[in-house]
Protein backbone atom coordinates (compact mmCIF):
# COMPACT_ATOMS: atom_id res chain seq x y z
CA UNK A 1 15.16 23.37 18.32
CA UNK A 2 13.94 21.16 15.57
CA UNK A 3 11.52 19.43 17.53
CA UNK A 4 9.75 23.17 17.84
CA UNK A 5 9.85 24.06 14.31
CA UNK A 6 8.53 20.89 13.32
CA UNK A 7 5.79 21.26 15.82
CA UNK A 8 4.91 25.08 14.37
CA UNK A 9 5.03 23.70 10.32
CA UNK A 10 2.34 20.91 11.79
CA UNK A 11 0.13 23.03 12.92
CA UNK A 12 0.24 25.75 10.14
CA UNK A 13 -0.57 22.39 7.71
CA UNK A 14 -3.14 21.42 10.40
CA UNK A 15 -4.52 25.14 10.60
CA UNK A 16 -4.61 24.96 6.48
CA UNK A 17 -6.19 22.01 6.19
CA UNK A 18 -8.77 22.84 8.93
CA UNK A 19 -9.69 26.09 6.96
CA UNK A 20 -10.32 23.86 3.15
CA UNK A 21 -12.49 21.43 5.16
CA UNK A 22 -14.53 24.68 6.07
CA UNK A 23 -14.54 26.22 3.17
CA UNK A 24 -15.46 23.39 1.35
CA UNK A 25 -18.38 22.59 3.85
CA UNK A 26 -19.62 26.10 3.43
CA UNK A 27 -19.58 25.53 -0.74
CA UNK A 28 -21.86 22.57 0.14
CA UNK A 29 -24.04 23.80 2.19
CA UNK A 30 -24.76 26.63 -0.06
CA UNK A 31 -25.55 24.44 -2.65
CA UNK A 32 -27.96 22.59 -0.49
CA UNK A 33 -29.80 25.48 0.16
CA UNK A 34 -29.95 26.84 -3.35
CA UNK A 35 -31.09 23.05 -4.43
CA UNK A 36 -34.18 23.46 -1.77
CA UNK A 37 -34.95 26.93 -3.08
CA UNK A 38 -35.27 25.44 -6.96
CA UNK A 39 -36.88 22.82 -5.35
CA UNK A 40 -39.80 24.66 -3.23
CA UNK A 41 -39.82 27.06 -6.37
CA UNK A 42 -40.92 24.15 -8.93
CA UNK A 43 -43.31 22.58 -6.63
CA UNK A 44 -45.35 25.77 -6.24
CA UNK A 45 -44.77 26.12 -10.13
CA UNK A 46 -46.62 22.64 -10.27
CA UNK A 47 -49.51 23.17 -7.59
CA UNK A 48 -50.40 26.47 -9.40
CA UNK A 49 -50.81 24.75 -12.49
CA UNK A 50 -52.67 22.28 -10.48
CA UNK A 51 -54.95 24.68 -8.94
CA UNK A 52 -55.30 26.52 -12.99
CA UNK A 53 -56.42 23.13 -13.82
CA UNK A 54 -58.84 22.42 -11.11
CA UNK A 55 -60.46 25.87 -11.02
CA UNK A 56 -61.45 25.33 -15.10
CA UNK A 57 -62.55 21.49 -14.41
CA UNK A 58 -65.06 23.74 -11.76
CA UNK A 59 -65.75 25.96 -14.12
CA UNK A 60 -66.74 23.32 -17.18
CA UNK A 61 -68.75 21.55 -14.85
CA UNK A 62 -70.45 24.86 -13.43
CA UNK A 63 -69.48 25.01 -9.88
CA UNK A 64 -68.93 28.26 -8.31
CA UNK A 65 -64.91 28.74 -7.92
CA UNK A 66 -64.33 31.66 -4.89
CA UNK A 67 -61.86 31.36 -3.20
CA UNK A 68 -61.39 27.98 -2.54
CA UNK A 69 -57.99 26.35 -1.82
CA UNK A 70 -57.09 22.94 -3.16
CA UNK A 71 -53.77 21.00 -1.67
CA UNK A 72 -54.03 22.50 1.74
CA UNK A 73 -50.25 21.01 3.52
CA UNK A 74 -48.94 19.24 0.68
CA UNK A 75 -45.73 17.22 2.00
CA UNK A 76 -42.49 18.55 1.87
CA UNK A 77 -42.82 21.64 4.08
CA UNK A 78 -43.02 22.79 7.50
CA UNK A 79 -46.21 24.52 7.21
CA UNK A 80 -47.16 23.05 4.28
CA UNK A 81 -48.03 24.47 0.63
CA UNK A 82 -51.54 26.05 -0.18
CA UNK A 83 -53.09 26.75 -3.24
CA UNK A 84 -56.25 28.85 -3.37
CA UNK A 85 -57.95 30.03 -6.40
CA UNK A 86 -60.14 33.04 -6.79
CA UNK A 87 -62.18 32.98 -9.90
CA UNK A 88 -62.43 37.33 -10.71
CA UNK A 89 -65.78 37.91 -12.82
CA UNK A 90 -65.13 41.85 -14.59
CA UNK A 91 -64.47 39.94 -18.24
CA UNK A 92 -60.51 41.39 -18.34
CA UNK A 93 -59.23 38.31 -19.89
CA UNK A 94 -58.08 37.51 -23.15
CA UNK A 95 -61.24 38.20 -25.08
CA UNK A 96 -63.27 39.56 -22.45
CA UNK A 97 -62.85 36.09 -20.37
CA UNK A 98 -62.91 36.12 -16.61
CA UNK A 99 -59.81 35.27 -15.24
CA UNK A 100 -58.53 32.96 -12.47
CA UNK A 101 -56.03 34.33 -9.76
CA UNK A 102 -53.97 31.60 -8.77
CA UNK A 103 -51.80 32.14 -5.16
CA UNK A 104 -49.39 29.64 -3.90
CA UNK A 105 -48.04 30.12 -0.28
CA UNK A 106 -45.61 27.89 1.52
């Protein structure tokens, strides 16, 4: 008789400790995925300010800027990250300046 009942309390402790290990494996994982998210978010933060920055460097010098795409597969993704910048000439800027549409895909 006591041989059974200490065989049922061991695996109620073993059934509780088996469901904290998940639990606490889940928690992780979810904040592995939320780090990759922030961390796919401020890389195409970065490359758009990248591809702001080339597009006027084009633009000071005088070279045409449609559509062109600058950091084509950048590391750090399956399919890589793109950057393509469209310069839009119909003066609604700031001041009646063309502006420069800047899209990042990854």
């Amino acid at each position: 008789m006591k041989k059974g009942v200490v065989l049922i309390i061991v695996i109620g402790i073993a059934m509780i400790i088996s469901c904290l290990a998940i639990t606490v494996l889940l928690y992780i994982s979810q904040g592995s995925i939320i780090s990759e998210n922030k961390i796919m978010r401020t890389r195409a933060y970065y490359a758009a300010q990248a591809g702001i920055v080339s597009g006027m460097e084009q633009l000071r010098k005088g070279e045409a800027v449609n559509d062109i795409v600058i950091g084509s597969g950048i590391d750090g993704y399956a399919g890589g990250l793109n950057v393509a910048v469209t310069y839009i000439d119909d003066n609604t800027g700031p001041l009646g300046t063309d502006p420069l549409e800047v899209v990042v895909t990854f």
